[in-house]
PDB file of N, CA and C in Angstrom:
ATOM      1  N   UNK A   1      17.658 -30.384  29.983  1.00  0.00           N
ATOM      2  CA  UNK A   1      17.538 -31.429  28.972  1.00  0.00           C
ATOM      3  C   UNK A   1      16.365 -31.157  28.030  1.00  0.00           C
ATOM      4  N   UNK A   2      15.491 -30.475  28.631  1.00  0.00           N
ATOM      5  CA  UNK A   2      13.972 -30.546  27.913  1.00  0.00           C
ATOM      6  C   UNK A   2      14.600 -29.632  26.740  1.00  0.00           C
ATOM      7  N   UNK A   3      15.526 -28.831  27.075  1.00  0.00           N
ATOM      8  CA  UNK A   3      15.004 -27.382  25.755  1.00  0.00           C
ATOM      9  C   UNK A   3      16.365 -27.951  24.730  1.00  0.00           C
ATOM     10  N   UNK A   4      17.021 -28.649  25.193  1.00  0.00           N
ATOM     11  CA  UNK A   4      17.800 -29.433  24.061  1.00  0.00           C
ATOM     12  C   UNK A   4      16.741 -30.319  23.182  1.00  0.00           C
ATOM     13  N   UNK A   5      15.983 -31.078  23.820  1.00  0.00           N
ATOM     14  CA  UNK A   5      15.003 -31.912  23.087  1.00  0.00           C
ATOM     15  C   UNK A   5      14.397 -30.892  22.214  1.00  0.00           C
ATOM     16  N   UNK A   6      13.940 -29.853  23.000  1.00  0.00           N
ATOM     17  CA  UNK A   6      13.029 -29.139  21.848  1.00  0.00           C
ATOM     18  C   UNK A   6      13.725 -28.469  20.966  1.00  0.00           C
ATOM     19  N   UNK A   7      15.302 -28.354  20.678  1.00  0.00           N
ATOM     20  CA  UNK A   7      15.763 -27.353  20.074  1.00  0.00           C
ATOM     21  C   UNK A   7      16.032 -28.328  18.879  1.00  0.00           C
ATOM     22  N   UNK A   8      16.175 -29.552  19.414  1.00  0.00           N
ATOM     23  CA  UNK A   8      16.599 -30.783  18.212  1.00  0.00           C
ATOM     24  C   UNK A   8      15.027 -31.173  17.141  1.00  0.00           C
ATOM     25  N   UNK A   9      14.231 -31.401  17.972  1.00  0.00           N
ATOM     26  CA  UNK A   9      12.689 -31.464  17.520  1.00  0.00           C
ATOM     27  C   UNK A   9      12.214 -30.073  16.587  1.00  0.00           C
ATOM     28  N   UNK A  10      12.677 -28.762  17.109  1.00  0.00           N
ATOM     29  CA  UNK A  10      12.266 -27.805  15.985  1.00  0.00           C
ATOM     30  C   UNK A  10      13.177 -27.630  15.321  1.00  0.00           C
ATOM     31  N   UNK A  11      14.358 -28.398  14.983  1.00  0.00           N
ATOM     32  CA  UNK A  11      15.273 -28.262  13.685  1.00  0.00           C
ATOM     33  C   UNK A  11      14.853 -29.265  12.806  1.00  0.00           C
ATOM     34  N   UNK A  12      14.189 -30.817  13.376  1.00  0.00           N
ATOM     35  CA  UNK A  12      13.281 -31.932  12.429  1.00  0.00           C
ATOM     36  C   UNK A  12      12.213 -31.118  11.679  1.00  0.00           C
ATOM     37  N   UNK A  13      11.220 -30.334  12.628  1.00  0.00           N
ATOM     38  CA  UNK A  13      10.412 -29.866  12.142  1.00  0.00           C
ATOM     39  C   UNK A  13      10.516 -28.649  10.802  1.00  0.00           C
ATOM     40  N   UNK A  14      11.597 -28.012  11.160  1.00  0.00           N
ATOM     41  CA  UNK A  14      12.083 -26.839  10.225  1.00  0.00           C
ATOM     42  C   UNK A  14      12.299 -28.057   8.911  1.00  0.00           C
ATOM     43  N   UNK A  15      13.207 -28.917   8.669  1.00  0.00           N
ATOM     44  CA  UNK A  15      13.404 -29.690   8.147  1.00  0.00           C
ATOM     45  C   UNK A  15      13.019 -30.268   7.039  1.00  0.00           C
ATOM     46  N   UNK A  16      11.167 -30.509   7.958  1.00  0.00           N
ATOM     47  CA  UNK A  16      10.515 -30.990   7.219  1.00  0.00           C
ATOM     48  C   UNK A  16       9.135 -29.904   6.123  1.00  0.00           C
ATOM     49  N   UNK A  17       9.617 -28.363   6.344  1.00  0.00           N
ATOM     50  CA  UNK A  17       8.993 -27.622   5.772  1.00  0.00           C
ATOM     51  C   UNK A  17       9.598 -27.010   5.091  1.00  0.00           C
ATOM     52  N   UNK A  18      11.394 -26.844   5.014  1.00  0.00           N
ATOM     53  CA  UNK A  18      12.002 -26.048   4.229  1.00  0.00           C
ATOM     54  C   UNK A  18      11.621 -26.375   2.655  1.00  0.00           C
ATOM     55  N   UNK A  19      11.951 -27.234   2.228  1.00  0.00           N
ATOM     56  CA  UNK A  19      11.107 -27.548   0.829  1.00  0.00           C
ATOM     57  C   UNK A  19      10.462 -26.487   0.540  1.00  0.00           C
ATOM     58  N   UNK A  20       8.904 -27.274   0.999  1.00  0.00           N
ATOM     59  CA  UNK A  20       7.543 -26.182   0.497  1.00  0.00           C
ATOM     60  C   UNK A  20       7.812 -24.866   0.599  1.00  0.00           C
ATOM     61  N   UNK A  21       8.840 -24.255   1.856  1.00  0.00           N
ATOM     62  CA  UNK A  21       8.902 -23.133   1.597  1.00  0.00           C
ATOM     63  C   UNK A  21       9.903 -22.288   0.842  1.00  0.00           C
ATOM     64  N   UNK A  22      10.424 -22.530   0.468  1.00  0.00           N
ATOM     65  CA  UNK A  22      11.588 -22.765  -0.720  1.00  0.00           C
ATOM     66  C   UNK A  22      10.565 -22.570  -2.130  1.00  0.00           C
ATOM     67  N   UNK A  23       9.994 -23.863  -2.290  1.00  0.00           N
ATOM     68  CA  UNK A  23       9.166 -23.354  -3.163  1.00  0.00           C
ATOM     69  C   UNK A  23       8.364 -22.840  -4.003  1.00  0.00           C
ATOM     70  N   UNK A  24       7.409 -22.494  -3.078  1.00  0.00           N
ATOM     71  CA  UNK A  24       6.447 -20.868  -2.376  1.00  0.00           C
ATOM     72  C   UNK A  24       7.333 -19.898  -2.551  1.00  0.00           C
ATOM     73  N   UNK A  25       8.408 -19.678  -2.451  1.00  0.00           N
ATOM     74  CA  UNK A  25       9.101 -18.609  -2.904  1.00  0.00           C
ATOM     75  C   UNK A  25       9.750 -18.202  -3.991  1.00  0.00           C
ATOM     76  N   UNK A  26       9.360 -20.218  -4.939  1.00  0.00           N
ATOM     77  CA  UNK A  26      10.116 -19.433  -6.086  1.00  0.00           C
ATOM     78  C   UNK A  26       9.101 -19.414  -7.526  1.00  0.00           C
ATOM     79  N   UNK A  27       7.744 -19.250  -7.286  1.00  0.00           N
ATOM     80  CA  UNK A  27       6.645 -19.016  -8.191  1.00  0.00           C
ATOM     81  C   UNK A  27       7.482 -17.864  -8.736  1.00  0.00           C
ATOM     82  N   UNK A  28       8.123 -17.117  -8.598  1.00  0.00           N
ATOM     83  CA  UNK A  28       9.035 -15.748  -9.688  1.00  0.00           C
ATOM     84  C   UNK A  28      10.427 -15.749  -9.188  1.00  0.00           C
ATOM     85  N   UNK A  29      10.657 -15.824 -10.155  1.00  0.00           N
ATOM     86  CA  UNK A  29      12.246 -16.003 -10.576  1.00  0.00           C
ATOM     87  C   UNK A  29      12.818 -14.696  -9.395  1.00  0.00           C
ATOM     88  N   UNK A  30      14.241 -15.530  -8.515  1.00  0.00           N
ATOM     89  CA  UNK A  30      14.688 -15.222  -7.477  1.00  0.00           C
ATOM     90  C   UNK A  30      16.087 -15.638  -7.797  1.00  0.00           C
ATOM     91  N   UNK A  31      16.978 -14.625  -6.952  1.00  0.00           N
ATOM     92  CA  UNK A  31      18.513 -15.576  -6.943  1.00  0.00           C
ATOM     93  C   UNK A  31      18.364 -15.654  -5.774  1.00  0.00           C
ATOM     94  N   UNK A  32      19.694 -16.912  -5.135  1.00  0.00           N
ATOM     95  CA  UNK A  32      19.874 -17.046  -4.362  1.00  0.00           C
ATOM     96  C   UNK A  32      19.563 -16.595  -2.666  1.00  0.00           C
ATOM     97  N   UNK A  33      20.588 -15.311  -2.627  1.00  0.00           N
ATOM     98  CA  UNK A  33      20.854 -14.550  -1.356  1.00  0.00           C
ATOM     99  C   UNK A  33      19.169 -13.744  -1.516  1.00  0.00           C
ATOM    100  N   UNK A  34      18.747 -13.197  -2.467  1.00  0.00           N
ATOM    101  CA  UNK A  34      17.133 -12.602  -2.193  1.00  0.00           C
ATOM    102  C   UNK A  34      16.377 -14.075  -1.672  1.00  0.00           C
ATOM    103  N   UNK A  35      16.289 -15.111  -2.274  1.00  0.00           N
ATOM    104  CA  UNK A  35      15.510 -15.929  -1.742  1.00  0.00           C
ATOM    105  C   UNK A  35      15.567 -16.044  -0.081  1.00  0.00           C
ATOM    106  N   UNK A  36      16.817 -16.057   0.407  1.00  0.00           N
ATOM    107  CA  UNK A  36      16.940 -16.165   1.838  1.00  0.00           C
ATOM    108  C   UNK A  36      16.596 -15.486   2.564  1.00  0.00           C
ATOM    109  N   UNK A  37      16.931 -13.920   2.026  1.00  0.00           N
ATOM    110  CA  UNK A  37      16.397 -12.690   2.772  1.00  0.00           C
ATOM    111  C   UNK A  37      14.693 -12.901   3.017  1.00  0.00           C
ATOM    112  N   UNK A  38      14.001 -13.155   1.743  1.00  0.00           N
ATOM    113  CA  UNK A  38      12.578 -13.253   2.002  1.00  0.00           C
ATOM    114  C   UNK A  38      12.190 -14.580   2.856  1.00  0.00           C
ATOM    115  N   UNK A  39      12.819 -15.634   2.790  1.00  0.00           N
ATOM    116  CA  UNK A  39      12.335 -16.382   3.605  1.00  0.00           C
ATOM    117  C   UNK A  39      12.151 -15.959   5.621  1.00  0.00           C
ATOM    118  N   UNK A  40      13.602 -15.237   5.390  1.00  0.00           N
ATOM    119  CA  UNK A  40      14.047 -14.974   6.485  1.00  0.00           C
ATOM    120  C   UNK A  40      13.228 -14.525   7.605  1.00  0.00           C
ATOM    121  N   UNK A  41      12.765 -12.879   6.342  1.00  0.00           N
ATOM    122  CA  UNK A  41      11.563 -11.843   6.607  1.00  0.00           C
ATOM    123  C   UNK A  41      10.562 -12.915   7.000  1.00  0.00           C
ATOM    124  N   UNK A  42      10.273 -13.772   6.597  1.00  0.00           N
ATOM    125  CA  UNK A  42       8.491 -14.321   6.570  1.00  0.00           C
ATOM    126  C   UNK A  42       8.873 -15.549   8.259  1.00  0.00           C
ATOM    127  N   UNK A  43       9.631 -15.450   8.729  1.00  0.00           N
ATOM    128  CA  UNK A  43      10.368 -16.106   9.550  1.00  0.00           C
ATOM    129  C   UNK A  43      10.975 -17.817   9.532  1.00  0.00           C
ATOM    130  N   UNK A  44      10.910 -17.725   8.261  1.00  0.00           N
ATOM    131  CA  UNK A  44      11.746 -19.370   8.111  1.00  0.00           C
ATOM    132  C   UNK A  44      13.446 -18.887   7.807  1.00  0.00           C
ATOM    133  N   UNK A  45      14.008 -18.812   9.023  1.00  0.00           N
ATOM    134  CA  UNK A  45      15.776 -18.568   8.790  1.00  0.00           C
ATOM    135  C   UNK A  45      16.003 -20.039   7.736  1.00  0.00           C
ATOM    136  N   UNK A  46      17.349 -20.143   7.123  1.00  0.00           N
ATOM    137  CA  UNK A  46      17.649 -20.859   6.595  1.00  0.00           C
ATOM    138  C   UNK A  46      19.107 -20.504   6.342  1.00  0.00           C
ATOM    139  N   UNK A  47      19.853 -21.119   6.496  1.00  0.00           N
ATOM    140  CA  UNK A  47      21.520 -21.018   6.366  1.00  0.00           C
ATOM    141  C   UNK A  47      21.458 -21.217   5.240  1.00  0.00           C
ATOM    142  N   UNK A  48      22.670 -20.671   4.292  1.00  0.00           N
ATOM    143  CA  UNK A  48      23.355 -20.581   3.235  1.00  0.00           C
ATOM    144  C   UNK A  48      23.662 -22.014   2.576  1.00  0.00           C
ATOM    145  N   UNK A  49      24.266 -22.537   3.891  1.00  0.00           N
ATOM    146  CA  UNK A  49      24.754 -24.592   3.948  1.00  0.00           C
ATOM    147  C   UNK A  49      24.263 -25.416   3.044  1.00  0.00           C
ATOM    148  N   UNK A  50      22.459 -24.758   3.777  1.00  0.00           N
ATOM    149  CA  UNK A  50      21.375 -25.655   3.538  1.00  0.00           C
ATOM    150  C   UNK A  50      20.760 -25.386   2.284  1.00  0.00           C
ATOM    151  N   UNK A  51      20.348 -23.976   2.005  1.00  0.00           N
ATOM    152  CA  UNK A  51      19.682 -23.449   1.261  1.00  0.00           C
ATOM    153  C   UNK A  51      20.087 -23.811  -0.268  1.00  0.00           C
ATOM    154  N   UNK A  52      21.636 -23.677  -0.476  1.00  0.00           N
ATOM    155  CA  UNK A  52      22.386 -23.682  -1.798  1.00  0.00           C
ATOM    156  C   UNK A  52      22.007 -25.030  -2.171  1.00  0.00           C
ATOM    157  N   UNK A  53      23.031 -26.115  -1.464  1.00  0.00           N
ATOM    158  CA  UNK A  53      22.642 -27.578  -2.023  1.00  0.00           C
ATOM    159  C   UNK A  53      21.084 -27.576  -2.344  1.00  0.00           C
ATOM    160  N   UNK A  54      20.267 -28.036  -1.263  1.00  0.00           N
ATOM    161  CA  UNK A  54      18.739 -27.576  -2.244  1.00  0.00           C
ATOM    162  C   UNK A  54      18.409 -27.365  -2.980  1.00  0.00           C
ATOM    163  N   UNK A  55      18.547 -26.089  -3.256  1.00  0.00           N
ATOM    164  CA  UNK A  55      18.492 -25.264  -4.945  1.00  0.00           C
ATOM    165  C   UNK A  55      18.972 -26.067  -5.776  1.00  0.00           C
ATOM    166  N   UNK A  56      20.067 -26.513  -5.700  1.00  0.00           N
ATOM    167  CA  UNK A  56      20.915 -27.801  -6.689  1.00  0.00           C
ATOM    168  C   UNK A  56      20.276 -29.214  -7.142  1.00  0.00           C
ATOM    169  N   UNK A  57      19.792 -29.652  -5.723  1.00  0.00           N
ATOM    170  CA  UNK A  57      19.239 -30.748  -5.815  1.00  0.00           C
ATOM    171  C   UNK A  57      18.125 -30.611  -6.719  1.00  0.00           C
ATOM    172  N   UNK A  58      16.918 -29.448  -6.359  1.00  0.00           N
ATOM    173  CA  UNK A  58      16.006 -29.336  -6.687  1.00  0.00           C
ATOM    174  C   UNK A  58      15.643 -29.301  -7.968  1.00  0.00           C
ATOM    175  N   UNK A  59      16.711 -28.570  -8.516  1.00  0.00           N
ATOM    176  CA  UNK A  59      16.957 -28.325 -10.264  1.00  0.00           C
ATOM    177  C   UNK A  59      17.119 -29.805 -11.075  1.00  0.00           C
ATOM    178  N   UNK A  60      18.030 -30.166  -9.506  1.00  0.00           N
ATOM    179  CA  UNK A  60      18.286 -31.637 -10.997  1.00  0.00           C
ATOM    180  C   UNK A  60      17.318 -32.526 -10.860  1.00  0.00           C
ATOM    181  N   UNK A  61      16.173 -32.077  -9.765  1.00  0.00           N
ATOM    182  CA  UNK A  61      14.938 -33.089  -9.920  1.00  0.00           C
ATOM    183  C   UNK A  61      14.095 -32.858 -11.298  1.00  0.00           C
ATOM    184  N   UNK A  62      14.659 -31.722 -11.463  1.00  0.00           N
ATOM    185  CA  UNK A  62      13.488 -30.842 -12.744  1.00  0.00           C
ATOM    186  C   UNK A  62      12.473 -30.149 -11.878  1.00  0.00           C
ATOM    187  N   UNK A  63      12.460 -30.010 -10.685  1.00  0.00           N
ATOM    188  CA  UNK A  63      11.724 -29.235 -10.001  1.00  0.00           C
ATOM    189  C   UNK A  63      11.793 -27.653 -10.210  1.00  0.00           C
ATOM    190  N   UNK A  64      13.438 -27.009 -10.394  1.00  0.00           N
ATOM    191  CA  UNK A  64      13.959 -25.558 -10.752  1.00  0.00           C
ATOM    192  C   UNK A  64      14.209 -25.581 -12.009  1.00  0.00           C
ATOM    193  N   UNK A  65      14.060 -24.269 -12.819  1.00  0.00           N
ATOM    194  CA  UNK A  65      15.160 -24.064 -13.738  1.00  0.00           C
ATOM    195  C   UNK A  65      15.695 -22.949 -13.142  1.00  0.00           C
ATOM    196  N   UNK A  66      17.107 -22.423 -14.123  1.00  0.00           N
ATOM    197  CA  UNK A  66      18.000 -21.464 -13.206  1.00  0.00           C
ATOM    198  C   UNK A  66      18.280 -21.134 -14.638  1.00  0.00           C
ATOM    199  N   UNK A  67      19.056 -19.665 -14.497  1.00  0.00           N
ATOM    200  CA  UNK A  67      19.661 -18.877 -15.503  1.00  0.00           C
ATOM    201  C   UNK A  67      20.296 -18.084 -14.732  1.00  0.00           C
ATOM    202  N   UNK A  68      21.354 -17.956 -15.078  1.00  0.00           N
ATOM    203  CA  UNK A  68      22.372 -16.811 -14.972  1.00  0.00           C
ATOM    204  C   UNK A  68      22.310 -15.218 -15.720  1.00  0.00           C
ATOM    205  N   UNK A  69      21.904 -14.395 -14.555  1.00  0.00           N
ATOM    206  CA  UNK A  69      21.835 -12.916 -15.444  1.00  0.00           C
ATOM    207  C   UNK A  69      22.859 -11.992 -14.643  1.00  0.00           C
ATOM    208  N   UNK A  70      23.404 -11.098 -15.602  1.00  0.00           N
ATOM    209  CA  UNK A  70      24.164 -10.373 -14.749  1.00  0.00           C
ATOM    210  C   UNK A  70      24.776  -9.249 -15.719  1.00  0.00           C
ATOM    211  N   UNK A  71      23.415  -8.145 -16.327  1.00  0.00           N
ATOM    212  CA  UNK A  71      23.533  -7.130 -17.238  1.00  0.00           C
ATOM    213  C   UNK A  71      23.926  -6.403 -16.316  1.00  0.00           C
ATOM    214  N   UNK A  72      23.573  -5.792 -14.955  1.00  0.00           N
ATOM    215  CA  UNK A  72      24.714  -4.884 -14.189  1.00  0.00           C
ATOM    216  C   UNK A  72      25.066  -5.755 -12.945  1.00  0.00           C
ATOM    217  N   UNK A  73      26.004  -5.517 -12.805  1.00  0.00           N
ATOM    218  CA  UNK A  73      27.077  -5.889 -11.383  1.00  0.00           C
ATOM    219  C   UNK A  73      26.663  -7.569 -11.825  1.00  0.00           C
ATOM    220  N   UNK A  74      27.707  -8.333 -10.833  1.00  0.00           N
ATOM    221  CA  UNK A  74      27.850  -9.619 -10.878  1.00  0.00           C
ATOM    222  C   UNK A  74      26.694 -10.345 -11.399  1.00  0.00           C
ATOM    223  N   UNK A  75      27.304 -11.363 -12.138  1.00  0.00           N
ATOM    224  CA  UNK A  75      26.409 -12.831 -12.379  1.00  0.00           C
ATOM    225  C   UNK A  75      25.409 -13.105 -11.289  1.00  0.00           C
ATOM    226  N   UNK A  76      24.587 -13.432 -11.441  1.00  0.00           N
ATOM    227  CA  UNK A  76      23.795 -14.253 -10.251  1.00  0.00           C
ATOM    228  C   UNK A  76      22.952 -15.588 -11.074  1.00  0.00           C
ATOM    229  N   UNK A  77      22.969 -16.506 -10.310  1.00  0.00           N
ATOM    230  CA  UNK A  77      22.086 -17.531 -10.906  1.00  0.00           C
ATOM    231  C   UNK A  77      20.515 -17.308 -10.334  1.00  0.00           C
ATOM    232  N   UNK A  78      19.724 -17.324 -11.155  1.00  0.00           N
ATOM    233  CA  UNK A  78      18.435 -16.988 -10.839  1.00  0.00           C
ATOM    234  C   UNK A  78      17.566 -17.995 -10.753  1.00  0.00           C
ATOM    235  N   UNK A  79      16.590 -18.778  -9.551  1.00  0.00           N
ATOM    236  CA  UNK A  79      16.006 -19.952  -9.753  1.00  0.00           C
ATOM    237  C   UNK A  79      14.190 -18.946 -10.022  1.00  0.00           C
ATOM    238  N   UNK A  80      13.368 -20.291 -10.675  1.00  0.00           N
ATOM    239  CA  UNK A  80      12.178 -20.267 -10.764  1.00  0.00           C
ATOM    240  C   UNK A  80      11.619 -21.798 -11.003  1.00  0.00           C
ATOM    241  N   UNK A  81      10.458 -22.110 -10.841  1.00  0.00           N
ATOM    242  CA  UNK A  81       9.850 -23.543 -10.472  1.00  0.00           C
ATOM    243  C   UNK A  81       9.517 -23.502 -12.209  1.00  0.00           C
ATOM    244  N   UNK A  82       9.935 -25.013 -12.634  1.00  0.00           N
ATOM    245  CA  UNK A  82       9.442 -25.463 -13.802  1.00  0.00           C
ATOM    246  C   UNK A  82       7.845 -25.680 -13.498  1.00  0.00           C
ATOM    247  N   UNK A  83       7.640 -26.885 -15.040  1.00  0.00           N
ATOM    248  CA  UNK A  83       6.507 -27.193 -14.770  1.00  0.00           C
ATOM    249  C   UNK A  83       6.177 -27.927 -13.546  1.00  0.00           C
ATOM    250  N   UNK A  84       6.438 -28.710 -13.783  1.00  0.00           N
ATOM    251  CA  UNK A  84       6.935 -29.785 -12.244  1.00  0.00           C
ATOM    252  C   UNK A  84       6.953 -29.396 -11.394  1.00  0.00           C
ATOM    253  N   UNK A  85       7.807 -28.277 -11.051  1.00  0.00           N
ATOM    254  CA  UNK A  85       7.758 -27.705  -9.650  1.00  0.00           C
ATOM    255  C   UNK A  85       6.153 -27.122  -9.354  1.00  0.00           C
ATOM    256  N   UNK A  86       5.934 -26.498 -10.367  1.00  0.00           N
ATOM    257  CA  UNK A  86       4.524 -26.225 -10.095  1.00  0.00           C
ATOM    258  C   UNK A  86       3.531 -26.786  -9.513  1.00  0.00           C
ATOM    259  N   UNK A  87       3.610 -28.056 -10.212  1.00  0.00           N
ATOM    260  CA  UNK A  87       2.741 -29.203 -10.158  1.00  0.00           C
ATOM    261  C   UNK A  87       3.187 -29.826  -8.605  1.00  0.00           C
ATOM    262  N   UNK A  88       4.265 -29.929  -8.392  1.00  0.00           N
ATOM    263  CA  UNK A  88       4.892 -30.656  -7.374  1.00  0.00           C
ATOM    264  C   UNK A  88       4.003 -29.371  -5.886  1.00  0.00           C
ATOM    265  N   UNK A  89       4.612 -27.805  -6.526  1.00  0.00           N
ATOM    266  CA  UNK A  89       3.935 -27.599  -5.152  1.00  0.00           C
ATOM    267  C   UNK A  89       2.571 -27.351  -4.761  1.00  0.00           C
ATOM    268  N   UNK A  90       1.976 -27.209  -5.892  1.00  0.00           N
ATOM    269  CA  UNK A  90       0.442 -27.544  -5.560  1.00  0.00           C
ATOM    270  C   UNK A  90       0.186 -28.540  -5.105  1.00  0.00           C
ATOM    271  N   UNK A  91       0.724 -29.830  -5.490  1.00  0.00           N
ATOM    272  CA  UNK A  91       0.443 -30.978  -4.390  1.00  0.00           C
ATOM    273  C   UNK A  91       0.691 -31.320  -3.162  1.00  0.00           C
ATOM    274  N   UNK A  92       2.059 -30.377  -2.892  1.00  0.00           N
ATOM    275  CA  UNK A  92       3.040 -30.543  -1.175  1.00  0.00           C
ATOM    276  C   UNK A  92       2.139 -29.266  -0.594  1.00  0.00           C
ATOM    277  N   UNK A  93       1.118 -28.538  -1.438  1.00  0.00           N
ATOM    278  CA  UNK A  93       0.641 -27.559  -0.527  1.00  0.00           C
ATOM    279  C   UNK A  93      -1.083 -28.411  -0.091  1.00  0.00           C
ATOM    280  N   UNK A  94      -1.461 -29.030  -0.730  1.00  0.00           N
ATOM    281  CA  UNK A  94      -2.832 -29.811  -0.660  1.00  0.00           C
ATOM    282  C   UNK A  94      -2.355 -30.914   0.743  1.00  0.00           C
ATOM    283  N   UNK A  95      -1.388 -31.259   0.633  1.00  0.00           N
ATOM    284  CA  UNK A  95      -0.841 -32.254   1.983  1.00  0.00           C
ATOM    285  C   UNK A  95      -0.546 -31.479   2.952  1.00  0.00           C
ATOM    286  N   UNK A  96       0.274 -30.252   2.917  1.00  0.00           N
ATOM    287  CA  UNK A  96       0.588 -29.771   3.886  1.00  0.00           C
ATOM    288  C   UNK A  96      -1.072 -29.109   4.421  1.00  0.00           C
ATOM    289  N   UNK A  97      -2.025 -28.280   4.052  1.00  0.00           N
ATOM    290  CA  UNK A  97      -3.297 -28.161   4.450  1.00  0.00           C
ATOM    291  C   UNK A  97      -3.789 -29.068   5.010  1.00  0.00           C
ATOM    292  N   UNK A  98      -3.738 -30.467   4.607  1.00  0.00           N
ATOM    293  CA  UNK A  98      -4.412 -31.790   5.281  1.00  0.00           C
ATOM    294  C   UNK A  98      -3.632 -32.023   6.515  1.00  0.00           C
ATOM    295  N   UNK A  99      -2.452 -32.169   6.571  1.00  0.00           N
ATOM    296  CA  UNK A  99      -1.652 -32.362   7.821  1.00  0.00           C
ATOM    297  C   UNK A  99      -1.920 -31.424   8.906  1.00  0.00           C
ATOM    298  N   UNK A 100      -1.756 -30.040   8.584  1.00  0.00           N
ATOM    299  CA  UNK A 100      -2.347 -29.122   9.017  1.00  0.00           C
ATOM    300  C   UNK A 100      -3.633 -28.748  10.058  1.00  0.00           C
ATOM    301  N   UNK A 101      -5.103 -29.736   9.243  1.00  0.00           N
ATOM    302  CA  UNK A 101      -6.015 -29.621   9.545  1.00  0.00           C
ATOM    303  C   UNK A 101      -6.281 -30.931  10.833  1.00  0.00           C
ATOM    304  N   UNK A 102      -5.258 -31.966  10.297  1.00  0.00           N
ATOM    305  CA  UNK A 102      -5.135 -32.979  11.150  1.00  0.00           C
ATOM    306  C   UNK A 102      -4.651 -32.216  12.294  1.00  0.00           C
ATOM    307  N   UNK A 103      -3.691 -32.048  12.787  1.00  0.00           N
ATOM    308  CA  UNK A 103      -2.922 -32.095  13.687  1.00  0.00           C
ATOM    309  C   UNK A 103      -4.306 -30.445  14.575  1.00  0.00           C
ATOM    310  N   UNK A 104      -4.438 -29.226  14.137  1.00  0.00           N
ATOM    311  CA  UNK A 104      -4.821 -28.587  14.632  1.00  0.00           C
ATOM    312  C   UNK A 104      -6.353 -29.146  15.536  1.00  0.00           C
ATOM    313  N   UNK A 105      -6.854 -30.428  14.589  1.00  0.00           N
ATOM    314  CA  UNK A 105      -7.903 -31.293  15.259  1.00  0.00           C
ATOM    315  C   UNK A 105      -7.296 -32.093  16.227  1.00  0.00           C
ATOM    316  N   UNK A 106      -6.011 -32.561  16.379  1.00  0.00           N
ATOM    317  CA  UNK A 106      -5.665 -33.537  17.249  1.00  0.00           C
ATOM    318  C   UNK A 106      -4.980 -32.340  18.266  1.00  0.00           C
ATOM    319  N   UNK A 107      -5.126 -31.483  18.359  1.00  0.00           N
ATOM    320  CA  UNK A 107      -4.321 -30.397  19.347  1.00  0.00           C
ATOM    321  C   UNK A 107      -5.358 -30.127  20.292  1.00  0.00           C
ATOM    322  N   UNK A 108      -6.283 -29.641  19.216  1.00  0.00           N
ATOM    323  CA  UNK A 108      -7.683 -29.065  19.870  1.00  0.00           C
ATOM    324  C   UNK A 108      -8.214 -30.155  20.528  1.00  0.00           C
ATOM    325  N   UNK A 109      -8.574 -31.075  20.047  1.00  0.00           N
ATOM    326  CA  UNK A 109      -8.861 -32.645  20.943  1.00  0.00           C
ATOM    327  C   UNK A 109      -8.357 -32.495  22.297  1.00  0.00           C
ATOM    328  N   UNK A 110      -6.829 -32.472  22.420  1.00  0.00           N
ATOM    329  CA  UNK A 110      -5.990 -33.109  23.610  1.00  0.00           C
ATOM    330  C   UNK A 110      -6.602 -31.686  24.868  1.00  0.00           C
ATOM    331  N   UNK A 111      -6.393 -30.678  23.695  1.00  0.00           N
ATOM    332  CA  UNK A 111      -7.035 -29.382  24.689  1.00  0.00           C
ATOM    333  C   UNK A 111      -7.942 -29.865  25.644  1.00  0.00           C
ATOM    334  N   UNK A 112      -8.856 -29.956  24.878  1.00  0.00           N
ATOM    335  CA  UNK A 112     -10.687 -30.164  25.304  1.00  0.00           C
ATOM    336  C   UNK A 112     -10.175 -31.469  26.415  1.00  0.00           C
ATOM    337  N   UNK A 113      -9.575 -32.282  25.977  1.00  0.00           N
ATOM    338  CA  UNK A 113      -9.601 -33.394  27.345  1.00  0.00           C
ATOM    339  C   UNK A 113      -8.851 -32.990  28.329  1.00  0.00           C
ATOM    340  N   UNK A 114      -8.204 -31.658  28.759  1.00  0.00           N
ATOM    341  CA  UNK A 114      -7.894 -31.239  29.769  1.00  0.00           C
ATOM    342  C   UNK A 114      -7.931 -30.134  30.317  1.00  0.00           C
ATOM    343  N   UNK A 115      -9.874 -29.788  29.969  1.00  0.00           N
ATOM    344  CA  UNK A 115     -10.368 -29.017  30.423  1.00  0.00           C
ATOM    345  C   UNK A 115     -11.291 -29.459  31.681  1.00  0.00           C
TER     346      UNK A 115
END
C-alpha cells in the first residue's frame, strides 16, 4: 500500500513543478518533441498527453508565443516565453527558492529531532 501512496504523492508533486519546468526550458525558442527530450535528459519525464495541452494552455495565457518553421523537413511549431512568461517565471522561480528553503529547514528540523 505504502509505495502506491508514494507513487500517487510523486505524480502530485511532479504536477506541481511541471510548469516552472516547462518554462525554464523555454527562455529559447524550442519545438515541441526537443522540449521533452531536454526535460527528460535533466530528469523531469513528461508524457506527450501532458506536455502538448500545456504548451496550448500556456500560449493562450500569453505566457508562450509559438511560430511555425519548417525551411527543411516538416513544419514544427516552435514555443518561446513572451514577456509575461518571463516575468511570470522569474516570479514562480523566487517562490519556488522560498518553498525550497522552507521545506529543506523543516526537513533538517525533523532530522535534528531524531537524533
Amino acid at each position: 500500500m505504502v509505495e502506491g501512496v508514494h507513487d500517487k504523492l510523486e505524480l502530485e508533486l511532479r504536477r506541481g513543478v511541471v510548469v516552472l519546468a516547462v518554462l525554464s526550458r523555454l527562455r529559447t525558442l524550442r519545438y515541441g518533441y526537443e522540449l521533452r527530450q531536454s526535460l527528460i535528459a535533466a530528469g523531469m519525464p513528461i508524457e506527450e498527453g501532458t506536455l502538448y495541452p500545456l504548451l496550448r494552455r500556456l500560449e493562450s495565457q500569453g505566457v508562450l508565443t509559438s511560430e511555425w518553421r519548417g525551411a527543411q523537413g516538416p513544419a514544427r511549431r516552435y514555443y518561446v516565453l513572451s514577456a509575461a512568461g518571463r516575468d511570470l517565471l522569474a516570479r514562480l522561480t523566487a517562490t519556488w527558492h522560498g518553498m525550497t528553503k522552507a521545506m529543506d529547514d523543516i526537513l533538517d528540523e525533523e532530522r535534528g529531532d531524531d537524533s
